[in-house]
N, C-alpha and C. Protein backbone atom coordinates (compact mmCIF):
# COMPACT_ATOMS: atom_id res chain seq x y z
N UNK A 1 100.61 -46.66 -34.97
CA UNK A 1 100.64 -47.88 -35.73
C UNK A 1 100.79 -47.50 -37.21
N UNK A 2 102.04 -48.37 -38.11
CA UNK A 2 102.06 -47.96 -39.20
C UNK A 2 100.87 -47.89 -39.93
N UNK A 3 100.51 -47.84 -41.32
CA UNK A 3 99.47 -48.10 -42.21
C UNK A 3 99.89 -49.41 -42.63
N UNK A 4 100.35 -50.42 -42.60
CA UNK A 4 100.54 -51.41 -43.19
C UNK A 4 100.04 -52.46 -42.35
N UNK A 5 100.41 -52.21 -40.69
CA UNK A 5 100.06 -52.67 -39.82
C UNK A 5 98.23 -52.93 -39.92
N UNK A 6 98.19 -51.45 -40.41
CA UNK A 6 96.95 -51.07 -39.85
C UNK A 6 96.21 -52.06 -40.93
N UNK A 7 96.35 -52.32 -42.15
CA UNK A 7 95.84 -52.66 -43.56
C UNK A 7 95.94 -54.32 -42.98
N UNK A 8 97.19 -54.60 -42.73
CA UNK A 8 96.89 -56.11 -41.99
C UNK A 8 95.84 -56.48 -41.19
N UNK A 9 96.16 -55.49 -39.85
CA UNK A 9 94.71 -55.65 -38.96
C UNK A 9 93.23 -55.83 -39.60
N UNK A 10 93.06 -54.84 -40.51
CA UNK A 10 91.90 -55.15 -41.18
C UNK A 10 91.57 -56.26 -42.05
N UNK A 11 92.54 -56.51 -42.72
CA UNK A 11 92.27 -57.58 -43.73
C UNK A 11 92.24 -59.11 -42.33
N UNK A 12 93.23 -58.91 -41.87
CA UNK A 12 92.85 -60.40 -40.64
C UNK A 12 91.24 -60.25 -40.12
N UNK A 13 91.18 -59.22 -39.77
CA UNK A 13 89.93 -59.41 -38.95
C UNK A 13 88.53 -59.12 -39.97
N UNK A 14 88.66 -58.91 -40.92
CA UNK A 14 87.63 -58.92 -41.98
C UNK A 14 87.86 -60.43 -41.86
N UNK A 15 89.09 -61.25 -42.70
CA UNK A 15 88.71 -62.41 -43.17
C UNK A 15 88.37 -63.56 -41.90
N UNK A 16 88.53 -62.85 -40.31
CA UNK A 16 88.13 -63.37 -39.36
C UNK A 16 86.65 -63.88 -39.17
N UNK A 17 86.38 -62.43 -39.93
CA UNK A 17 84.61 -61.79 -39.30
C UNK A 17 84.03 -62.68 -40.44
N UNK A 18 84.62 -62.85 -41.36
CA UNK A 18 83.84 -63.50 -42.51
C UNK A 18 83.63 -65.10 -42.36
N UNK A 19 85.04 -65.20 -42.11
CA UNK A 19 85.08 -67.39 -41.51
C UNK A 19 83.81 -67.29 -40.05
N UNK A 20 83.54 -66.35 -39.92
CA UNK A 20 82.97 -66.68 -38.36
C UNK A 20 81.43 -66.41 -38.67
N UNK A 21 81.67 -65.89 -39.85
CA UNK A 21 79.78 -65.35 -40.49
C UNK A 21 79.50 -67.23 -41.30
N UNK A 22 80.70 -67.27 -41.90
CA UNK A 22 80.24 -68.41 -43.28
C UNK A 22 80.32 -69.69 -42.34
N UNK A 23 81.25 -69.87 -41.11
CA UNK A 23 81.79 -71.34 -40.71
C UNK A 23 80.48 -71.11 -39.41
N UNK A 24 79.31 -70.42 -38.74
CA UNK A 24 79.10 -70.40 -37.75
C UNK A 24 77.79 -69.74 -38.18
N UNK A 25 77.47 -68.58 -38.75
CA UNK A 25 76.01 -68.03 -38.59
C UNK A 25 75.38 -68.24 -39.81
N UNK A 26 74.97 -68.27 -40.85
CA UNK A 26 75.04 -68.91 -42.13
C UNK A 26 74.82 -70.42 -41.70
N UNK A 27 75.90 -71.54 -41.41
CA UNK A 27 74.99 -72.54 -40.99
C UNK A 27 73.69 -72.72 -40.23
N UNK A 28 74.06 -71.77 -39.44
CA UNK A 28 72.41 -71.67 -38.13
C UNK A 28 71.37 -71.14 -38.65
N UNK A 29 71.84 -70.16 -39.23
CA UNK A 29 70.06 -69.68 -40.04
C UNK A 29 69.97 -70.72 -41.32
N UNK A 30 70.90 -71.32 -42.46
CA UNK A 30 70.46 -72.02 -43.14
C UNK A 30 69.84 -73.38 -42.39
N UNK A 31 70.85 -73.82 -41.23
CA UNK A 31 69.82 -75.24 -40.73
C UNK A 31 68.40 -74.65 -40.01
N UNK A 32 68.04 -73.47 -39.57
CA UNK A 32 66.18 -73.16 -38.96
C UNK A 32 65.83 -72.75 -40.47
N UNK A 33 66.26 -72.16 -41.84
CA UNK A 33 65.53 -72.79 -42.24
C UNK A 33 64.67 -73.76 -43.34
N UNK A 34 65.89 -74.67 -43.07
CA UNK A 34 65.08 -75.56 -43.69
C UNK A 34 64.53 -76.60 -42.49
N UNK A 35 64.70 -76.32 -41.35
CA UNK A 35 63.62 -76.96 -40.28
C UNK A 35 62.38 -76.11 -40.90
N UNK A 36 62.40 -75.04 -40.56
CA UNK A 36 60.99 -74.27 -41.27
C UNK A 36 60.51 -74.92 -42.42
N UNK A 37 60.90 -74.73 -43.22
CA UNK A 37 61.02 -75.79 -45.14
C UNK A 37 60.15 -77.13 -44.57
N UNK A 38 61.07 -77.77 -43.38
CA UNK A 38 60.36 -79.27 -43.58
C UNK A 38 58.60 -79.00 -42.73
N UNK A 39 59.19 -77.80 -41.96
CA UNK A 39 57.78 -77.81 -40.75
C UNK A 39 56.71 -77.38 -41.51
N UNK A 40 56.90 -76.35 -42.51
CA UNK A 40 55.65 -75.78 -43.90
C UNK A 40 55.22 -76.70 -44.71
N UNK A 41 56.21 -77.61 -45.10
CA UNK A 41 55.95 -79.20 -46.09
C UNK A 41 54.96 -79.95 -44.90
N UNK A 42 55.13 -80.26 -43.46
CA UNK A 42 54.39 -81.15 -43.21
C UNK A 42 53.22 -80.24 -42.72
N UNK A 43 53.37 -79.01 -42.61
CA UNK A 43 51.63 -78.32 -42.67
C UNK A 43 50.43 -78.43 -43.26
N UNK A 44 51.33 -78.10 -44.89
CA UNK A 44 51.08 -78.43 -46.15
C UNK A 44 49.99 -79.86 -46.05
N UNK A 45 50.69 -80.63 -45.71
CA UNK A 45 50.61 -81.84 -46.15
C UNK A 45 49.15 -82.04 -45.01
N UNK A 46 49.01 -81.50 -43.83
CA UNK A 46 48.28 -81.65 -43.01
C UNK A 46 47.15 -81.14 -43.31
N UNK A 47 47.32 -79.37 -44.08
CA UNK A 47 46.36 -78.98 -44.22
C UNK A 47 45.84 -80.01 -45.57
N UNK A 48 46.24 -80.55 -46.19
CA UNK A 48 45.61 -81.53 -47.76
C UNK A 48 44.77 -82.60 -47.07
N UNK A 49 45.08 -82.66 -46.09
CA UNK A 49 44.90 -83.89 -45.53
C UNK A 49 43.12 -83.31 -44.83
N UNK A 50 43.09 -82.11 -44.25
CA UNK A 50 41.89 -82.36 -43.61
C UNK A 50 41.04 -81.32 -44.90
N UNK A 51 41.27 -80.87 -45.84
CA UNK A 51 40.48 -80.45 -46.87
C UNK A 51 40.01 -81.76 -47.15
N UNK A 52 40.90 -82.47 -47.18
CA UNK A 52 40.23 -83.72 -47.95
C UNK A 52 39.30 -84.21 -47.77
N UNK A 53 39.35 -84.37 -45.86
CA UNK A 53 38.42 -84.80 -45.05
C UNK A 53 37.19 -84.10 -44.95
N UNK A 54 37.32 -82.67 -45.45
CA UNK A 54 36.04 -82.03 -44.95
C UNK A 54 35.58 -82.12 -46.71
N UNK A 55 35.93 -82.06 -47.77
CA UNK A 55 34.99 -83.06 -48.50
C UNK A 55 34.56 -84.17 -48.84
N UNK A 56 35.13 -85.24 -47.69
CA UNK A 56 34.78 -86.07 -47.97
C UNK A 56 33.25 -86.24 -46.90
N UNK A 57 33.47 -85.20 -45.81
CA UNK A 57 32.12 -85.40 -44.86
C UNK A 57 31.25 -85.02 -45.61
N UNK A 58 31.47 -83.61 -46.49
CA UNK A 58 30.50 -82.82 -46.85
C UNK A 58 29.50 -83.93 -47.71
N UNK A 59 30.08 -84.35 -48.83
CA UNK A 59 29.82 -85.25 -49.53
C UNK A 59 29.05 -86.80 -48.84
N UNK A 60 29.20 -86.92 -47.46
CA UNK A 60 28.43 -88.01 -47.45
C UNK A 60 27.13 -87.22 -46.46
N UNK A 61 27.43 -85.92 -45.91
CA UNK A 61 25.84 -85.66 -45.70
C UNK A 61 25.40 -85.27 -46.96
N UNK A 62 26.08 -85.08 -48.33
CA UNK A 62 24.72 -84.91 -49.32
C UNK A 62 24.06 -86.05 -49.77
N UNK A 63 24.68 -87.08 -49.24
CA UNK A 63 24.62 -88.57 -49.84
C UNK A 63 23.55 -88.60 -48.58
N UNK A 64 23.78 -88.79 -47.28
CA UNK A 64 22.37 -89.03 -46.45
C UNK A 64 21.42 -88.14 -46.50
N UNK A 65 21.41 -86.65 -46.76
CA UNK A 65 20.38 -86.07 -46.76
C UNK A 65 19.15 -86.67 -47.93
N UNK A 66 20.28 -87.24 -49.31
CA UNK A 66 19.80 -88.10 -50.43
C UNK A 66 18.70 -89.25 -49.93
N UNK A 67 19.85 -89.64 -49.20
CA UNK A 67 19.24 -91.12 -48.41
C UNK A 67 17.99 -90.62 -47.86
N UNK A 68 17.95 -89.43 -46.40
CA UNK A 68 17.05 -89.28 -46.16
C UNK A 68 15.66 -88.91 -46.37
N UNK A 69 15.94 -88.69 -47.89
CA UNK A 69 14.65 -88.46 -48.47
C UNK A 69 13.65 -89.72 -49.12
N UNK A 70 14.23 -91.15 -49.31
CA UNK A 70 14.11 -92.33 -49.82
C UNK A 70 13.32 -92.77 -48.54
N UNK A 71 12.33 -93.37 -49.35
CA UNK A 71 11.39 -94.35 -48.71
C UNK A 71 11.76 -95.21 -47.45
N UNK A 72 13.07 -95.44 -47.64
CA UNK A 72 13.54 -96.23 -46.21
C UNK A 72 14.75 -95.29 -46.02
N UNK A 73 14.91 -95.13 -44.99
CA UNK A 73 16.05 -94.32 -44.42
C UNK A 73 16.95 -94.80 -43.81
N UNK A 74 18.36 -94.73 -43.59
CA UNK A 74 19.44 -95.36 -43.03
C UNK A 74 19.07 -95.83 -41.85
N UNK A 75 18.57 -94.19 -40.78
CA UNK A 75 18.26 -94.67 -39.58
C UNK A 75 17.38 -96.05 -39.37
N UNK A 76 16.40 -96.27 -40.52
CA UNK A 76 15.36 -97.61 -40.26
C UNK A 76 15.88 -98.98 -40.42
N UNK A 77 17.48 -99.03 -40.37
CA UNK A 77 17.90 -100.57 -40.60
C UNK A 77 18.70 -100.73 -39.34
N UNK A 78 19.00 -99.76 -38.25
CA UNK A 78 19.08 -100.20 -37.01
C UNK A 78 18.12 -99.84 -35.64
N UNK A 79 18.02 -101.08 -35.03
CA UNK A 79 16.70 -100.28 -33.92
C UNK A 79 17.03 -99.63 -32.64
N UNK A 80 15.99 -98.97 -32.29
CA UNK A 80 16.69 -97.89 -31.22
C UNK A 80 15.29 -98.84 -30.25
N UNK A 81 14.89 -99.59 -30.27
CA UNK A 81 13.86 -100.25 -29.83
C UNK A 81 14.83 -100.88 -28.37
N UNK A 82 15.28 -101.07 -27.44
CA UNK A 82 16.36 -102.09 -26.55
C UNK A 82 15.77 -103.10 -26.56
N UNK A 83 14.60 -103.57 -26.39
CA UNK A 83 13.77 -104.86 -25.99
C UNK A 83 13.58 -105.45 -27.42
N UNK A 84 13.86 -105.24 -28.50
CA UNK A 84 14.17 -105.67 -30.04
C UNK A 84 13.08 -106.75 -29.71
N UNK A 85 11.74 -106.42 -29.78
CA UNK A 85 10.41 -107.18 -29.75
C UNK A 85 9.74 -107.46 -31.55
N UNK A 86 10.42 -105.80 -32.28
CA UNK A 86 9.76 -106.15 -32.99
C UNK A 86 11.06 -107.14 -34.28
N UNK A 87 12.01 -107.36 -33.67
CA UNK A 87 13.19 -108.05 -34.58
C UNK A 87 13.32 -109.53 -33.91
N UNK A 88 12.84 -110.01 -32.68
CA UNK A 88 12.69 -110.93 -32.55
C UNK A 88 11.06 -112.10 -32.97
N UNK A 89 10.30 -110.79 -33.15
CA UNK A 89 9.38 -111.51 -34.01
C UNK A 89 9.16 -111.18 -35.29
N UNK A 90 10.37 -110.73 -36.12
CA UNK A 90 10.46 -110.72 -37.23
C UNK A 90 11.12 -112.45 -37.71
N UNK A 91 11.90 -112.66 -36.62
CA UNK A 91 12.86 -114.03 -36.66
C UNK A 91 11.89 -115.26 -36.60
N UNK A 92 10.99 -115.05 -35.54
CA UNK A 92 10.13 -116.09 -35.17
C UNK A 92 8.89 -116.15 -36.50
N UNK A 93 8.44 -115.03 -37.21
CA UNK A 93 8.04 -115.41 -38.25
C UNK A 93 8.37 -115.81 -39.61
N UNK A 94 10.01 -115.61 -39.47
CA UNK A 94 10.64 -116.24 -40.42
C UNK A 94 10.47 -117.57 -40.46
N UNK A 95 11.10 -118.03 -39.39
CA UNK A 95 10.70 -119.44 -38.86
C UNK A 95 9.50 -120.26 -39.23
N UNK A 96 8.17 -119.75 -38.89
CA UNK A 96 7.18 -119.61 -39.40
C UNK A 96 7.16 -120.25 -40.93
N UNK A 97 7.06 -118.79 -41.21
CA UNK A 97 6.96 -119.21 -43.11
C UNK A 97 7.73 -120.51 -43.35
N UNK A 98 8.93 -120.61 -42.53
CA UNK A 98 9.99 -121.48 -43.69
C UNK A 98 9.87 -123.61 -43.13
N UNK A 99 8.82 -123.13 -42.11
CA UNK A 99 8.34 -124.54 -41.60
C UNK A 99 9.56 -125.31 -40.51
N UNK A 100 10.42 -124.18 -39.75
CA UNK A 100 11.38 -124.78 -39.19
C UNK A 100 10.87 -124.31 -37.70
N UNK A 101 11.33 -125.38 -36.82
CA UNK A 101 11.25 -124.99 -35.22
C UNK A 101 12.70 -124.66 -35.25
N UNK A 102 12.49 -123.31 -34.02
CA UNK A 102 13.25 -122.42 -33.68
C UNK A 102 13.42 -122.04 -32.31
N UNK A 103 14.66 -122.39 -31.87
CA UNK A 103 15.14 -121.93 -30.64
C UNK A 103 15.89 -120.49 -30.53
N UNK A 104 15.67 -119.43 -29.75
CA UNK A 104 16.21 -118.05 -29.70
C UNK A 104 17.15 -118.08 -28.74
N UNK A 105 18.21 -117.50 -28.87
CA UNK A 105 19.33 -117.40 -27.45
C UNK A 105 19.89 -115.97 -27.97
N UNK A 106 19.73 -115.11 -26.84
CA UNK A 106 20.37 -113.89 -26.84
C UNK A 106 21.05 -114.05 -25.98
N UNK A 107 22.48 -113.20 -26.09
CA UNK A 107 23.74 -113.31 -25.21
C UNK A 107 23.60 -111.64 -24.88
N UNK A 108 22.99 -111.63 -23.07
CA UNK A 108 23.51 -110.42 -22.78
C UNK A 108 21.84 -109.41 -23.20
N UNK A 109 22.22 -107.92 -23.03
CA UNK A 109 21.18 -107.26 -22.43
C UNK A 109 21.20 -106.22 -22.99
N UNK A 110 20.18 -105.13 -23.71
CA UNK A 110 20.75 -104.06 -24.62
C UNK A 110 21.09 -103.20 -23.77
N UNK A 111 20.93 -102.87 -22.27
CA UNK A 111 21.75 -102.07 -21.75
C UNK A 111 23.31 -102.33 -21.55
N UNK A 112 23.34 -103.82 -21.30
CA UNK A 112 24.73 -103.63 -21.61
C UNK A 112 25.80 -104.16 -22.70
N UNK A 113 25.06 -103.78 -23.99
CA UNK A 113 25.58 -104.34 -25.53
C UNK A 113 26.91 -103.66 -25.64
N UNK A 114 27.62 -103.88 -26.17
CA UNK A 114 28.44 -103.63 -26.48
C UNK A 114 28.52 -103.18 -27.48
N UNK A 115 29.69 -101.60 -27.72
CA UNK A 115 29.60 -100.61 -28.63
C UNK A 115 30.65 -100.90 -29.61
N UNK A 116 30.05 -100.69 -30.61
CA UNK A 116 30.61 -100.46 -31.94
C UNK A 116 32.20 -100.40 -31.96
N UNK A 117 33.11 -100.55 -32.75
CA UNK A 117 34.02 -99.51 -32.47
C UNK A 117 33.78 -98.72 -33.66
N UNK A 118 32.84 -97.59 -33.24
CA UNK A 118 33.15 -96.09 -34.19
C UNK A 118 32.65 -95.44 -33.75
N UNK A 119 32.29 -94.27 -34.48
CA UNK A 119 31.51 -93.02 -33.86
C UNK A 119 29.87 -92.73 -33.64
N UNK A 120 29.20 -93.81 -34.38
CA UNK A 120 27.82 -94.07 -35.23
C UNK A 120 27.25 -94.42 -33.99
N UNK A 121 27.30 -94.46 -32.79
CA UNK A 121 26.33 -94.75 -31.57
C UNK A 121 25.41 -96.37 -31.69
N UNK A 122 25.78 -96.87 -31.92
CA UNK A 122 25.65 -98.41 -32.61
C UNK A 122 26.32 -99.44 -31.57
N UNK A 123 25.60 -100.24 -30.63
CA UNK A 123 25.74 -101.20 -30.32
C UNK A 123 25.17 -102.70 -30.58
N UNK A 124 26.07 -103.86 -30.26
CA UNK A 124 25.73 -105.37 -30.58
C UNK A 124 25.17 -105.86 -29.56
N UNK A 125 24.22 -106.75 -30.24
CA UNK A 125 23.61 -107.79 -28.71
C UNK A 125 24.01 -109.03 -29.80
N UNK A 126 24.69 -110.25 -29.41
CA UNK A 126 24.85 -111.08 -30.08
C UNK A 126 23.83 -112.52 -29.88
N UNK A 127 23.85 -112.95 -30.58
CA UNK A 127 22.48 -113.68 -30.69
C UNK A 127 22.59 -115.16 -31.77
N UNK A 128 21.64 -116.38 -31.13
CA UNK A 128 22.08 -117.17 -32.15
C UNK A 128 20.91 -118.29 -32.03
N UNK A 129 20.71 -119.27 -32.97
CA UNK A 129 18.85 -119.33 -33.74
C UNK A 129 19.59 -120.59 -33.92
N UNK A 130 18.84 -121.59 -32.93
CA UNK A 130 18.79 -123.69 -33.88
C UNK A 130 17.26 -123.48 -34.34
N UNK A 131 17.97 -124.16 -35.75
CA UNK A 131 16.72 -124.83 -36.19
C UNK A 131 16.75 -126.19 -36.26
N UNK A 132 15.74 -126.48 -36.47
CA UNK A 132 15.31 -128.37 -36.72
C UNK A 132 14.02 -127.84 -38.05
N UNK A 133 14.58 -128.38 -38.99
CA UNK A 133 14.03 -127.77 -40.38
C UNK A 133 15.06 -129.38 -41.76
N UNK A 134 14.42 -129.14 -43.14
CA UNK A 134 14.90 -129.75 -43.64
C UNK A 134 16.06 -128.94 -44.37
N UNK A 135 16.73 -129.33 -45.24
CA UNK A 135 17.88 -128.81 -45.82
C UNK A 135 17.41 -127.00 -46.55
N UNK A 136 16.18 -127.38 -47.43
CA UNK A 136 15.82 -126.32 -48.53
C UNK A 136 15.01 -125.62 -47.38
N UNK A 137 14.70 -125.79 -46.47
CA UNK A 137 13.97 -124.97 -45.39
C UNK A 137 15.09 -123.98 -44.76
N UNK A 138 15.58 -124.41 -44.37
CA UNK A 138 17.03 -124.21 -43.64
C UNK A 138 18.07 -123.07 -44.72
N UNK A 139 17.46 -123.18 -46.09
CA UNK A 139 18.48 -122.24 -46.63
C UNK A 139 17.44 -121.07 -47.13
N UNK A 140 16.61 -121.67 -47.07
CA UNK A 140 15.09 -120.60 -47.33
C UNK A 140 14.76 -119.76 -46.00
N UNK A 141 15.03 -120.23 -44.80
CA UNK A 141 15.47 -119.40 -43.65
C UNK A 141 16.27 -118.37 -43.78
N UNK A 142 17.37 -118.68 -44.12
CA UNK A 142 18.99 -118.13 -44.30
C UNK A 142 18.62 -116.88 -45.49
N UNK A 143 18.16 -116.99 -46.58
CA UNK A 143 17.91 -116.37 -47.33
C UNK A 143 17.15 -114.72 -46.91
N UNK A 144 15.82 -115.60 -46.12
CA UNK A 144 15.00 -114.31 -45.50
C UNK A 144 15.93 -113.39 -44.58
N UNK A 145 16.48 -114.15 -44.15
CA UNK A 145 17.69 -113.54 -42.78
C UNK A 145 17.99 -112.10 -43.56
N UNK A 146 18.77 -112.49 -44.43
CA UNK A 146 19.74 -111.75 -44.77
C UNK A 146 18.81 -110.80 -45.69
N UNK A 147 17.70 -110.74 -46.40
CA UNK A 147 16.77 -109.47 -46.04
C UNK A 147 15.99 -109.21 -45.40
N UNK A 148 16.14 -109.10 -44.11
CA UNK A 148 15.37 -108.55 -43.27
C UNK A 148 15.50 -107.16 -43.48
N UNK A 149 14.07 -106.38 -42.61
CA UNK A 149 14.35 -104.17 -42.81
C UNK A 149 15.46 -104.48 -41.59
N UNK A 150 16.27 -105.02 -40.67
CA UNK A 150 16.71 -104.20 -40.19
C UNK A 150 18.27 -105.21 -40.59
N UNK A 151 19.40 -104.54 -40.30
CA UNK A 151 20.79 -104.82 -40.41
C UNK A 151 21.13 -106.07 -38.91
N UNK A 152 21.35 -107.29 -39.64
CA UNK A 152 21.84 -108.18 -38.55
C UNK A 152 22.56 -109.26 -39.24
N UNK A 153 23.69 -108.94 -39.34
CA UNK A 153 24.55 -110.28 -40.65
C UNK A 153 25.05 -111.47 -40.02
N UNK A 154 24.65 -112.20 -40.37
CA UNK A 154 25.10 -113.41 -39.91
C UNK A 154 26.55 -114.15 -39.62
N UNK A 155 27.02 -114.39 -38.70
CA UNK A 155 28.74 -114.25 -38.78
C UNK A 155 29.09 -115.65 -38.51
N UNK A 156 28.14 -116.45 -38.30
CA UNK A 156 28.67 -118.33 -38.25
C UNK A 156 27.24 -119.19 -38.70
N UNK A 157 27.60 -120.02 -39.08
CA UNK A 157 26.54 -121.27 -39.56
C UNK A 157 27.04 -122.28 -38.96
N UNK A 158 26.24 -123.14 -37.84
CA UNK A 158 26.93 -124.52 -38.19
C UNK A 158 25.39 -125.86 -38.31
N UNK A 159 25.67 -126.90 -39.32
CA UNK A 159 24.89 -127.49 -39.88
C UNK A 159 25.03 -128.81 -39.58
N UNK A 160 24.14 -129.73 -38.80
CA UNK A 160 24.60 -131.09 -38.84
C UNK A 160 23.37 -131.91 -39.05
N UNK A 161 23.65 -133.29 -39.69
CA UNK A 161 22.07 -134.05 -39.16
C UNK A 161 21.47 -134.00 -38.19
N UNK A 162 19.96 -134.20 -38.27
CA UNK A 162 19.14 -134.59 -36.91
C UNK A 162 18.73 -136.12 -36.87
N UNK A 163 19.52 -136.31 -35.86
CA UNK A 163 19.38 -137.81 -35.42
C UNK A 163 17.78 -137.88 -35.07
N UNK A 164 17.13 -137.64 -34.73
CA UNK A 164 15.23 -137.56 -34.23
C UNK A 164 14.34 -137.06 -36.07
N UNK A 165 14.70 -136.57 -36.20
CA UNK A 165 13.95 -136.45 -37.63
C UNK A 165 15.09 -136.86 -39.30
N UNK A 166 14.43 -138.07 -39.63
CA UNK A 166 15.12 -138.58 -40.44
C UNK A 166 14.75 -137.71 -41.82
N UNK A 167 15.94 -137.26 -42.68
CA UNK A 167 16.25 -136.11 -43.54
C UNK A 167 16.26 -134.99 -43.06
N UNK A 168 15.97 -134.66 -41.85
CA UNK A 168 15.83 -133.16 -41.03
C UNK A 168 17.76 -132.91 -40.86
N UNK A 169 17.43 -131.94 -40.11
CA UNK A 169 18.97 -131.34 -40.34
C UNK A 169 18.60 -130.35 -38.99
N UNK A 170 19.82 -130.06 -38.27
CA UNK A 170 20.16 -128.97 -36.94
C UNK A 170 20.89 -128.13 -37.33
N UNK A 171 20.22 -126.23 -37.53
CA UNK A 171 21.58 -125.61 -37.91
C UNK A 171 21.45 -124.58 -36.86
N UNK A 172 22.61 -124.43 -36.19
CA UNK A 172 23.14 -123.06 -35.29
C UNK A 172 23.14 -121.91 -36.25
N UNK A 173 22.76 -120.59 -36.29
CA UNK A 173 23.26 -119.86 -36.70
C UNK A 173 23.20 -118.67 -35.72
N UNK A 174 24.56 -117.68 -36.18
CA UNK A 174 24.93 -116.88 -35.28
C UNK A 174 25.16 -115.93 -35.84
N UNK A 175 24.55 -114.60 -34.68
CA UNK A 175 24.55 -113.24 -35.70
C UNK A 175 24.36 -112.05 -34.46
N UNK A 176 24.23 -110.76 -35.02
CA UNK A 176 24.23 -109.78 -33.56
C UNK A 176 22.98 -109.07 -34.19
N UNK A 177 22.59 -108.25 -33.22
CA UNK A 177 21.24 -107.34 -33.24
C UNK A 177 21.82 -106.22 -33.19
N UNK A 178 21.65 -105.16 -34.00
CA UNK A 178 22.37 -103.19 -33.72
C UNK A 178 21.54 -102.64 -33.00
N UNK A 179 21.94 -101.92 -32.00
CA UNK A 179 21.10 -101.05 -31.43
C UNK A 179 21.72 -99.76 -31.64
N UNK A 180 20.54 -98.74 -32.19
CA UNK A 180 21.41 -97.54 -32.07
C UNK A 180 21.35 -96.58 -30.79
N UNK A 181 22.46 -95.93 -30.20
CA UNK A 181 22.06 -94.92 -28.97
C UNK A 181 22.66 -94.08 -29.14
N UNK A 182 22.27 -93.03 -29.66
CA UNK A 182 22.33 -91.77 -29.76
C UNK A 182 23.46 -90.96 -28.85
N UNK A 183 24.80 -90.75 -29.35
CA UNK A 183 25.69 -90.63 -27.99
C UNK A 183 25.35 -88.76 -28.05
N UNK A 184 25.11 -88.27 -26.71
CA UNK A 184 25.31 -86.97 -26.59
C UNK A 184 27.05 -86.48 -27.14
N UNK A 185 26.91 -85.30 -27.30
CA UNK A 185 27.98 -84.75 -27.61
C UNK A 185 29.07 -85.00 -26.48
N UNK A 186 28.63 -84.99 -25.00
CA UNK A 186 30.35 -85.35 -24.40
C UNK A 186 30.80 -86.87 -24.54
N UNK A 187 29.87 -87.85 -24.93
CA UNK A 187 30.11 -89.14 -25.13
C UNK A 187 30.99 -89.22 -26.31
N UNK A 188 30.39 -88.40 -27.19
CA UNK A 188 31.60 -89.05 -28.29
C UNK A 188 32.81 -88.00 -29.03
N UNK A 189 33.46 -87.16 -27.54
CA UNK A 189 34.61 -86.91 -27.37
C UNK A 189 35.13 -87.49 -26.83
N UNK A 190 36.42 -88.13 -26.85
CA UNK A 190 37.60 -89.40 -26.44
C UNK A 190 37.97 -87.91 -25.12
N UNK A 191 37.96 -88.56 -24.24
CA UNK A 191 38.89 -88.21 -22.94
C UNK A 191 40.04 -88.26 -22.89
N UNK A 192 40.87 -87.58 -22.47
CA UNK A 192 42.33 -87.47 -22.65
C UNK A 192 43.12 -87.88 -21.01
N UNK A 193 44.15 -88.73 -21.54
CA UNK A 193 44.48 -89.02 -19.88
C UNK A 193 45.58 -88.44 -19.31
């Protein structure tokens, strides 16, 4: 084969080898990586994400250990009591003081209250209180309610005259009881299906 031949052959198949490096391998490693690029950005972004989270836990056990050193403690505003004896005669002596008769209706059973939705082992018994009381009685009730020691917020009012006691007044009010239960550790891992 001449040398000219030969100088062709090479230069074709160099500028072969080169279209086949730039048009074919060069794209493939530049597209993995900037898949890599985007997969390190959303690592990145994952790992920011649970630093964040682990100071934000850290920070609220220094905030309850805080708490737990205070005269009343978080744990003491929900009861782990099920038979809530001593929150139903916290109600009935509200009543009491505020000169209103009081009817109690609990909906349901603290075994089978219904849980929270979160992680806090916290279930509702829902619950709801007529009075037959006058107007300023009735809000002097309402008042104590809402400081009571333990956590039970009131989520409906309803208020009408009492036809049997003239200036008296009938108010429904409706609210839930917390119970706390302590979930063991396999309880409050989510099951996977």
């Amino acid at each position: 084969m001449p040398i000219k031949q030969k100088i062709y052959f090479n230069v074709i198949l160099s500028v072969l080898l080169l279209g086949a490096i730039f048009g074919y391998v060069l794209p493939k490693m530049s597209n993995s990586l900037i898949a890599l690029q985007n997969s390190h950005q959303s690592q990145i972004i994952k790992l920011k994400q649970l630093n964040e989270q682990a100071r934000s836990l850290t920070k609220m056990n220094e905030d309850l250990s805080v708490l737990n050193q205070m005269p009343v403690k978080p744990s003491d505003f929900f009861t782990s009591d099920a038979t809530l004896v001593n929150e139903i005669k916290t109600i009935e002596d509200v009543a009491a003081k505020t000169n209103s008769t009081m009817t109690l209706s609990i909906s349901g059973t603290a075994d089978k209250a219904v849980a929270v939705n979160s992680a806090s082992g916290l279930s509702q018994v829902s619950y709801s209180v007529s009075l037959k009381s006058t107007f300023p009685d009735t809000v002097r009730f309402i008042k104590y309610m809402e400081h009571r020691y333990f956590i039970s917020p009131i989520t409906g009012i309803n208020i009408s005259g009492d036809p049997d006691n003239k200036g008296g007044i009938t108010a429904t009010i409706l609210s839930n009881f917390y119970i706390y239960k302590p979930q063991t550790q396999n309880e409050s891992i989510p099951k996977k299906n």
